[in-house]
N, C-alpha and C. Protein backbone atom coordinates (compact mmCIF):
# COMPACT_ATOMS: atom_id res chain seq x y z
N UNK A 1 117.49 205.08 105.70
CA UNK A 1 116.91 204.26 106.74
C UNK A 1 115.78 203.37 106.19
N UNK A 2 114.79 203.83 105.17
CA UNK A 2 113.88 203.34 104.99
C UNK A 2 114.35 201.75 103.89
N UNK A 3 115.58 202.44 102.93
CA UNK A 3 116.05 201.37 102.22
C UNK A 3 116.53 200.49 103.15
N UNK A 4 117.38 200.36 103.76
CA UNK A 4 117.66 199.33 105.04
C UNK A 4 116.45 198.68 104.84
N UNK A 5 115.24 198.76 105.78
CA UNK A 5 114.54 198.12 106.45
C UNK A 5 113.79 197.46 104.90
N UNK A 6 113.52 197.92 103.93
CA UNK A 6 113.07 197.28 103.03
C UNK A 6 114.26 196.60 102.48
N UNK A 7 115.53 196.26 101.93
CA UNK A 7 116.18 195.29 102.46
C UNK A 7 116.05 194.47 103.05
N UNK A 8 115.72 194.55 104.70
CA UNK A 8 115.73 193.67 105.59
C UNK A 8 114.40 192.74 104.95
N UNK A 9 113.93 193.50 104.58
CA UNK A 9 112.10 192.97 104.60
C UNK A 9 112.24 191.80 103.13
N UNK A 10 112.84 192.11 102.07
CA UNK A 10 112.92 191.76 100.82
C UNK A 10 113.87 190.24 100.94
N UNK A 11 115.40 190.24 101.73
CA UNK A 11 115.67 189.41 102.34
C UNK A 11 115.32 188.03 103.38
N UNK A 12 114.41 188.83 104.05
CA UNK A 12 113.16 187.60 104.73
C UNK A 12 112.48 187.13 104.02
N UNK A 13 111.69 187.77 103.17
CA UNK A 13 110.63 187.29 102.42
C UNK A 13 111.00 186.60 101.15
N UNK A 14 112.59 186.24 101.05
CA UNK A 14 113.07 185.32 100.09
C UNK A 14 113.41 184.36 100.76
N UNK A 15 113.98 184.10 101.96
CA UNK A 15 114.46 183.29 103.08
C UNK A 15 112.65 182.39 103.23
N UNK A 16 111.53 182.94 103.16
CA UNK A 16 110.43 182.25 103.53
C UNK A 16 109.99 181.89 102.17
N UNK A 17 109.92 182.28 101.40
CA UNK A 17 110.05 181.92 99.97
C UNK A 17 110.95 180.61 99.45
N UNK A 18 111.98 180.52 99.94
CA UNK A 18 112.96 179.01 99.88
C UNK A 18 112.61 178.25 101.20
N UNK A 19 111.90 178.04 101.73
CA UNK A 19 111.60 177.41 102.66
C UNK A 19 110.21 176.98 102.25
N UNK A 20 109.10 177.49 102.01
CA UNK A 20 108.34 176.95 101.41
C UNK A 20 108.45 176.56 100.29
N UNK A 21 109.63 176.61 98.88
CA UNK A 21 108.98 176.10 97.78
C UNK A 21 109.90 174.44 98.54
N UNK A 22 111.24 174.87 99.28
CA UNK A 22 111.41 173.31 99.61
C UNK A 22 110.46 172.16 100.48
N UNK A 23 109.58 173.27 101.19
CA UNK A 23 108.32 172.22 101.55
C UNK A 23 107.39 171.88 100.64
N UNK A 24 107.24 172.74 99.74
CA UNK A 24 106.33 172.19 98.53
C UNK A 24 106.61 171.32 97.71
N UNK A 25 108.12 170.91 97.34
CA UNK A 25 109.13 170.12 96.61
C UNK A 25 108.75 168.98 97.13
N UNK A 26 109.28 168.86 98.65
CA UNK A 26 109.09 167.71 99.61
C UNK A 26 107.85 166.73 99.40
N UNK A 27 106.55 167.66 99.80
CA UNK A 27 105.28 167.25 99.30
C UNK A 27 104.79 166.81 98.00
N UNK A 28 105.54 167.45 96.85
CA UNK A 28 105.11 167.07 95.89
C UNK A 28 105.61 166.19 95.49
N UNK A 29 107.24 165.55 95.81
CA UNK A 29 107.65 164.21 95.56
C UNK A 29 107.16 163.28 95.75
N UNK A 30 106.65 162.84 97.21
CA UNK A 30 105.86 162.43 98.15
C UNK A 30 104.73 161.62 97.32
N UNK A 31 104.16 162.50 96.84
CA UNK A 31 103.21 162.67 95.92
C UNK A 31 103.15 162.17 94.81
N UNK A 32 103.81 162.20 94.50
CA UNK A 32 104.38 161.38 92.98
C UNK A 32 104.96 160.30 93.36
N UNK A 33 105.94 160.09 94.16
CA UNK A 33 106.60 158.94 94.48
C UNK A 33 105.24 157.62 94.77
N UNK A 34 104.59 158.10 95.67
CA UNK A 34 103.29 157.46 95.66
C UNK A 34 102.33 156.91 94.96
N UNK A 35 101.71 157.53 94.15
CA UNK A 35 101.22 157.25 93.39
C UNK A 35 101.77 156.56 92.23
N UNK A 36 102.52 156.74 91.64
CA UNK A 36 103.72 156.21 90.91
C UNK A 36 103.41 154.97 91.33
N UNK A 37 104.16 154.62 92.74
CA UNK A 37 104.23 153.40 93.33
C UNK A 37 103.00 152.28 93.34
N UNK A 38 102.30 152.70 93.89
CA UNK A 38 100.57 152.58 93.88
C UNK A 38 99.92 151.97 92.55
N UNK A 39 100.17 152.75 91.50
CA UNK A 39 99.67 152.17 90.41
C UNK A 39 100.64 151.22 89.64
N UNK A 40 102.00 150.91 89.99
CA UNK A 40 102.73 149.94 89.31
C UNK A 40 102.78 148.60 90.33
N UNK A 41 101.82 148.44 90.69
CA UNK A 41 101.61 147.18 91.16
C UNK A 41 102.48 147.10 92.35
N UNK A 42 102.97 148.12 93.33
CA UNK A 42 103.34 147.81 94.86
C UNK A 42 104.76 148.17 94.56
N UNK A 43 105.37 148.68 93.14
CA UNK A 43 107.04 148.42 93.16
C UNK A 43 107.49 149.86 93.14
N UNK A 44 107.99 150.24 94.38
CA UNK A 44 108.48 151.39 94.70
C UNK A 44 109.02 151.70 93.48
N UNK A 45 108.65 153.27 93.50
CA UNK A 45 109.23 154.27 92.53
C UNK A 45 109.98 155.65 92.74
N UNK A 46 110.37 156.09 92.08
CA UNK A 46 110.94 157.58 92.85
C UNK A 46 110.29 158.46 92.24
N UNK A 47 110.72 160.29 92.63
CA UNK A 47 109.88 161.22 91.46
C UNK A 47 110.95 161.47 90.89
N UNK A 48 110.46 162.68 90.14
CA UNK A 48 111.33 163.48 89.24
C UNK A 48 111.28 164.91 89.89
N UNK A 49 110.99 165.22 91.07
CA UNK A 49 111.18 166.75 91.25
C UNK A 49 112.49 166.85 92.17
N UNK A 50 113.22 167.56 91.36
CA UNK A 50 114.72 168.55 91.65
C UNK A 50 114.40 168.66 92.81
N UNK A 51 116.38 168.20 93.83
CA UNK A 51 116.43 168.55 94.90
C UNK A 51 115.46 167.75 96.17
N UNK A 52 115.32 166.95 95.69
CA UNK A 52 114.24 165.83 96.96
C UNK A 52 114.90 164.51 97.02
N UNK A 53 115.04 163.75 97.94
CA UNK A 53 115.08 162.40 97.66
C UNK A 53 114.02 161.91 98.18
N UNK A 54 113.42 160.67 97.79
CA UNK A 54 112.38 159.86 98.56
C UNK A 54 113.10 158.87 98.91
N UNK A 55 112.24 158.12 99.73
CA UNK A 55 112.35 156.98 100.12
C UNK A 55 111.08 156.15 100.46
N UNK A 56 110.64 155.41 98.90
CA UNK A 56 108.93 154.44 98.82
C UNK A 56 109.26 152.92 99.78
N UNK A 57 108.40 152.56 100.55
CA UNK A 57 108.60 151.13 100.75
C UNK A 57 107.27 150.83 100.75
N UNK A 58 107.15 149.72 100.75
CA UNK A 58 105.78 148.86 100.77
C UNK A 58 105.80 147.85 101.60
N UNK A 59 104.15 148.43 102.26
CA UNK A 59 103.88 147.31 103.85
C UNK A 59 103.27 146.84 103.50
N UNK A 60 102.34 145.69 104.33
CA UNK A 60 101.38 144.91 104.67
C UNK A 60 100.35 145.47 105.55
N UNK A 61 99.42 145.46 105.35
CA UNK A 61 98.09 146.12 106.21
C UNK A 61 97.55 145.16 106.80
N UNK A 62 97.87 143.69 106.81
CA UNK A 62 97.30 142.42 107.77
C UNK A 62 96.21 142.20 106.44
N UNK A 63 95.84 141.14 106.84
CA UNK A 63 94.72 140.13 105.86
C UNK A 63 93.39 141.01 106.31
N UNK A 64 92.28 141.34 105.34
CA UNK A 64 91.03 141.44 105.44
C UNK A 64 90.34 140.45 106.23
N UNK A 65 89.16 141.06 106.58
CA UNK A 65 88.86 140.24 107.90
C UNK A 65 87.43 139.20 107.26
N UNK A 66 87.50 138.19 106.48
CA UNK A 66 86.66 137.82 105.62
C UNK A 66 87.00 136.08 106.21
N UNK A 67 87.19 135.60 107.22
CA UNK A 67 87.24 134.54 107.51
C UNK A 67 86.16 133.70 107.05
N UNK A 68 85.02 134.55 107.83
CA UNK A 68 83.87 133.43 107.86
C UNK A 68 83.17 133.85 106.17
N UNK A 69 83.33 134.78 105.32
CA UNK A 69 82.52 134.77 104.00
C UNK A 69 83.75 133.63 103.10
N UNK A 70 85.11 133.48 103.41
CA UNK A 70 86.45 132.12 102.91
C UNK A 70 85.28 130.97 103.02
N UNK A 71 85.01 130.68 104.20
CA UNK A 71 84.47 129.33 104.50
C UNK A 71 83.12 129.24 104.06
N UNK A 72 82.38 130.04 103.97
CA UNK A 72 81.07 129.95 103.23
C UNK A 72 81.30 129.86 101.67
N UNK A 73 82.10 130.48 101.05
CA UNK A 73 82.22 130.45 99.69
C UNK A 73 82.88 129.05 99.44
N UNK A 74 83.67 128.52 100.29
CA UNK A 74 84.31 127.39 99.73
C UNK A 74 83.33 125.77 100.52
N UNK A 75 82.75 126.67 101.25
CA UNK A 75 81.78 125.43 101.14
C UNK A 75 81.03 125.24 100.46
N UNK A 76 80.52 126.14 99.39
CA UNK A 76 79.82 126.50 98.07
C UNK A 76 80.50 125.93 96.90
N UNK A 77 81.73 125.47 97.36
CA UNK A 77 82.58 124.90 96.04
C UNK A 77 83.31 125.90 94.90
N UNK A 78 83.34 127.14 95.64
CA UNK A 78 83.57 128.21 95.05
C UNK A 78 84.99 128.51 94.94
N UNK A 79 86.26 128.09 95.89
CA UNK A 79 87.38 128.96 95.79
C UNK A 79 88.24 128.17 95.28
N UNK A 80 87.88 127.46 93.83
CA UNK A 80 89.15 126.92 93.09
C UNK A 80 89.82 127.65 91.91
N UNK A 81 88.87 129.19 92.06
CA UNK A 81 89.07 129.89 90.89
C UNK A 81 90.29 130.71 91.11
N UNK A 82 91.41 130.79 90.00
CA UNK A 82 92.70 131.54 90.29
C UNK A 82 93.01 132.68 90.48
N UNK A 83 91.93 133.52 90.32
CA UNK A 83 91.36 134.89 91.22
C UNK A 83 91.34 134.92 92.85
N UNK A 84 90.91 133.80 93.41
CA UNK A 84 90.71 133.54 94.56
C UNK A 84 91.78 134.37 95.96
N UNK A 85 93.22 133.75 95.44
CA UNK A 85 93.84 134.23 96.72
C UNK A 85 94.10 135.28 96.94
N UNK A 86 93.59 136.52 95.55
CA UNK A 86 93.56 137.71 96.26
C UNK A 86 92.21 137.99 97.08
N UNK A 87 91.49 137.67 97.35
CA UNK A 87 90.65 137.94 98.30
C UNK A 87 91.04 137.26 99.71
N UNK A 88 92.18 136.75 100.07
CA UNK A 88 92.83 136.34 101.10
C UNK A 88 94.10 136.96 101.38
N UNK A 89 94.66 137.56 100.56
CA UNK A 89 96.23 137.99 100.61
C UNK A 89 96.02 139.43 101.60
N UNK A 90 97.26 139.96 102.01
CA UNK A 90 97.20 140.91 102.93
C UNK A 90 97.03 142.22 101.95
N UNK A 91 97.07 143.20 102.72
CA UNK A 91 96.42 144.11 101.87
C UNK A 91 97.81 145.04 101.90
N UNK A 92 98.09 145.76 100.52
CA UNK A 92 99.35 146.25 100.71
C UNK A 92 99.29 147.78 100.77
N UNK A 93 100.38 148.77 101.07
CA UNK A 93 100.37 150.02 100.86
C UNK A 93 101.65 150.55 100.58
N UNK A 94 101.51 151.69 99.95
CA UNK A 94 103.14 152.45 99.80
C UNK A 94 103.31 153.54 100.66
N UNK A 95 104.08 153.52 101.46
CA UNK A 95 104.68 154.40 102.28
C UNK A 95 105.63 155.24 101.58
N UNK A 96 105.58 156.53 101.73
CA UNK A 96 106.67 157.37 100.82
C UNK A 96 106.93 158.60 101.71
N UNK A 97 108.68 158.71 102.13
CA UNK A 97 108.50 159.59 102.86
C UNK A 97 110.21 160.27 101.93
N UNK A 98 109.75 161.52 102.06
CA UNK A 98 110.57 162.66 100.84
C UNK A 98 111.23 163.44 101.60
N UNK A 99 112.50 163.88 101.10
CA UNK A 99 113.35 165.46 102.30
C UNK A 99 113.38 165.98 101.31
N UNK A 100 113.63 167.23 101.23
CA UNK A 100 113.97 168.96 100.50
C UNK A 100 114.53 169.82 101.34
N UNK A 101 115.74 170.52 101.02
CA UNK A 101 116.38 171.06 101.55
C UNK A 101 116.51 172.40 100.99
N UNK A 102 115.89 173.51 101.90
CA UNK A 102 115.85 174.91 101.30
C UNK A 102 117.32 175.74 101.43
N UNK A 103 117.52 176.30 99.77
CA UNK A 103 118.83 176.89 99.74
C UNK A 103 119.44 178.16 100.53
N UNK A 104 120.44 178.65 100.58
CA UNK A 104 121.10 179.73 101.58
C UNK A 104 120.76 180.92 100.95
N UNK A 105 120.28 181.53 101.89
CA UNK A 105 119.61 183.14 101.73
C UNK A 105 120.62 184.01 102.76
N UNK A 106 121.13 185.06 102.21
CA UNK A 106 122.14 186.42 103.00
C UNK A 106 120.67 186.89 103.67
N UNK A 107 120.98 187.00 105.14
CA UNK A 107 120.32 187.30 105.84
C UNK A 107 119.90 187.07 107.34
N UNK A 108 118.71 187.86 108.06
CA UNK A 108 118.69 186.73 109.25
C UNK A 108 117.86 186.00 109.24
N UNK A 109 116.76 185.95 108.40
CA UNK A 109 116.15 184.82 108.19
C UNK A 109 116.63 183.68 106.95
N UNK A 110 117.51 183.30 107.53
CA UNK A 110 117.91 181.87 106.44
C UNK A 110 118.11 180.56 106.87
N UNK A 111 116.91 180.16 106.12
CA UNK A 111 116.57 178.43 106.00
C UNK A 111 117.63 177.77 105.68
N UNK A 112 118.79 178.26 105.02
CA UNK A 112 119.67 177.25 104.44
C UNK A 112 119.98 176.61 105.30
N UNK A 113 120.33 174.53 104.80
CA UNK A 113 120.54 173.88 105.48
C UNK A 113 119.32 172.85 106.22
N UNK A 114 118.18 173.46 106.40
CA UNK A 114 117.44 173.14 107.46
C UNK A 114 116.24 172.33 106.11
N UNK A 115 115.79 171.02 106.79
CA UNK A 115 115.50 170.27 106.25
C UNK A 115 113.57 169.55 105.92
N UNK A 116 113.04 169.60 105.06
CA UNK A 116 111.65 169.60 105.21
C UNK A 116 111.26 168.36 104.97
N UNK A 117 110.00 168.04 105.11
CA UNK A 117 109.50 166.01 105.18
C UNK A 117 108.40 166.33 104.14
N UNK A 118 108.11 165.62 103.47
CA UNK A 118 106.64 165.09 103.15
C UNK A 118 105.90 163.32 103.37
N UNK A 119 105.06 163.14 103.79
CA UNK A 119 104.72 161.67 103.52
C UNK A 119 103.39 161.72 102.73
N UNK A 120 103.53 160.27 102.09
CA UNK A 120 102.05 159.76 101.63
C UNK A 120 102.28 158.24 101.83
N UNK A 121 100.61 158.10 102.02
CA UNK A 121 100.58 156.52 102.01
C UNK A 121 99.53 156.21 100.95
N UNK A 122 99.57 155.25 100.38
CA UNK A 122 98.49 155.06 99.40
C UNK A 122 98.47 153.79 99.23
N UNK A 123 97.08 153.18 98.88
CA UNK A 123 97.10 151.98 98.47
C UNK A 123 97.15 151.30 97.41
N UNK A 124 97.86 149.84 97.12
CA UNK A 124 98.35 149.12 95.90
C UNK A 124 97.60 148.67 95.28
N UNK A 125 97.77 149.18 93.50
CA UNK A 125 96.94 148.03 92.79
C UNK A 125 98.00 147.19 92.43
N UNK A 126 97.56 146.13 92.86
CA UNK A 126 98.46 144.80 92.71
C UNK A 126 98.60 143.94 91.56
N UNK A 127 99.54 143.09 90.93
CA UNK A 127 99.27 142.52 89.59
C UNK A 127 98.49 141.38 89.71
N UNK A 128 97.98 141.29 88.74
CA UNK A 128 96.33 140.49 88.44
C UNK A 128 96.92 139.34 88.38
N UNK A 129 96.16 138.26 88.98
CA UNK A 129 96.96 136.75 88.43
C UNK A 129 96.23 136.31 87.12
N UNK A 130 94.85 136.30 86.99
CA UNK A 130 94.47 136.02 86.12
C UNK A 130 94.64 136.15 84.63
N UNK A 131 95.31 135.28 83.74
CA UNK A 131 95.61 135.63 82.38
C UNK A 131 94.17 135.52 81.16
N UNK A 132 94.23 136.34 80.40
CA UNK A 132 92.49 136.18 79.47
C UNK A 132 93.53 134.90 78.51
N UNK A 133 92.39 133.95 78.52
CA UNK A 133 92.88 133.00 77.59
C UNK A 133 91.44 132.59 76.48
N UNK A 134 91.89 132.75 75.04
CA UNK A 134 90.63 132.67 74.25
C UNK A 134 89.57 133.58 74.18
N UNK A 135 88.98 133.16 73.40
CA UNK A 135 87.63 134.51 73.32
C UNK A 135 86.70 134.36 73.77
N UNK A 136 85.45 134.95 73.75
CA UNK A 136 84.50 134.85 74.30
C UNK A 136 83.41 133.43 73.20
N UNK A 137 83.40 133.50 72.12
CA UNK A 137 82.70 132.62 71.86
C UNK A 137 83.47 131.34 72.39
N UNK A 138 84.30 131.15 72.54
CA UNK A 138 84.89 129.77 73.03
C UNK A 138 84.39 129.67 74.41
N UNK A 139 84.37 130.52 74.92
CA UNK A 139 83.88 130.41 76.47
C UNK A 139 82.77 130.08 76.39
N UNK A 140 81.55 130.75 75.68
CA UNK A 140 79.95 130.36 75.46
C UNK A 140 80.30 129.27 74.78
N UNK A 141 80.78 128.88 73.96
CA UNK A 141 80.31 127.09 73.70
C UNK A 141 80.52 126.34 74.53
N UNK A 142 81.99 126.37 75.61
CA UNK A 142 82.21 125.41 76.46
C UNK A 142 81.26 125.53 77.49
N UNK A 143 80.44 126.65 78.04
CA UNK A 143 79.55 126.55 78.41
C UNK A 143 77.94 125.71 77.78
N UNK A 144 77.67 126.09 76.90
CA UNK A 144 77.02 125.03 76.26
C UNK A 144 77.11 123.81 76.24
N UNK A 145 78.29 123.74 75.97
CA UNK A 145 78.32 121.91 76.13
C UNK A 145 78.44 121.54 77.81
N UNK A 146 79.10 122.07 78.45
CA UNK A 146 78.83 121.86 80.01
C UNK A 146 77.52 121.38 79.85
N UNK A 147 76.87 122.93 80.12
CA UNK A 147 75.75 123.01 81.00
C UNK A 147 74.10 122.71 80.53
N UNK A 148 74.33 123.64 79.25
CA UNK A 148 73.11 124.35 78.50
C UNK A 148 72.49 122.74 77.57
N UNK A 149 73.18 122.07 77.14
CA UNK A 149 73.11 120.91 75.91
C UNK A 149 72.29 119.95 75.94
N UNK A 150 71.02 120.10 75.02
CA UNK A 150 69.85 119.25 75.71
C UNK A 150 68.82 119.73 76.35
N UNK A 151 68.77 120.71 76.83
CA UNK A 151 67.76 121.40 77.67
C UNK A 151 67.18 122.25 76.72
C-alpha cells in the first residue's frame, strides 16, 4: 500500500517537474530571443533553447515627445547634423512571445500536450547613421582653420 502511494507521489512530482522546466524553457527563450533582438539593431532573432518556438517582432512606441526642444535646436541652426533624425524617429521595441510544450508523463497528473507562454519586451539599439570619417587631428585642424585662425 505504502509503495502505491509513493508511486503515485513520484509520478506527480515528475508530471510538475515537466511542466515547469517547459515553463522555464518558454521564459528563457523569450529571453534570449529578446535580447538577441534588442542588441542587433531591431532585427528579430530566435533562441537556441530545445523545444520552444518564438515568435520576435518589432513595434513602434510613437515619436518622443520633443517637439518644442526640434524647434528650439533648429532655430539655433543646429539640426543639419546626420545624427539628428534619430532624435525624431519613433522609438522601437522587440516584442518576443515563446511556447514550450511539456512532455507526457504515465499518470494522473500529466501535462503532456498542454502548452506554456513566455513574453519579453525590450528596447532597440538601433544602427547608428553616423560613419567616423578621418582622424582626429584632421578634425582639430579643420577646426582651426574654421574657427580658431588669427585669434
Amino acid at each position: 500500500m505504502v509503495m502505491g502511494w509513493f508511486v503515485v507521489l513520484l509520478l506527480g512530482e515528475k508530471g510538475v517537474s515537466n511542466a515547469a522546466d517547459a515553463r522555464r524553457s518558454a521564459e528563457s527563450a523569450a529571453e534570449e530571443s529578446a535580447t538577441k533582438s534588442a542588441a542587433n539593431q531591431c532585427q528579430p532573432q530566435g533562441a537556441s533553447v530545445p523545444k520552444t518556438q518564438t515568435s520576435p517582432s518589432v513595434i513602434a512606441n510613437g515619436k518622443p515627445q520633443v517637439e518644442s526642444a526640434v524647434a528650439l535646436v533648429q532655430a539655433l541652426g543646429l539640426g543639419q547634423q546626420r545624427t539628428f533624425p534619430n532624435y525624431v524617429k519613433p522609438l522601437q521595441n522587440v516584442l518576443v512571445q515563446a511556447r514550450s510544450q511539456a512532455d507526457e508523463v504515465a499518470g494522473d497528473v500529466n501535462p503532456g500536450g498542454k502548452s506554456f507562454e513566455g513574453q519579453r519586451d525590450l528596447g532597440c539599439l538601433e544602427k547608428p547613421i553616423d560613419a567616423p570619417k578621418g582622424s582626429m587631428d584632421e578634425y582639430r585642424s579643420k577646426l582651426w582653420e574654421q574657427n580658431l585662425k588669427g585669434y
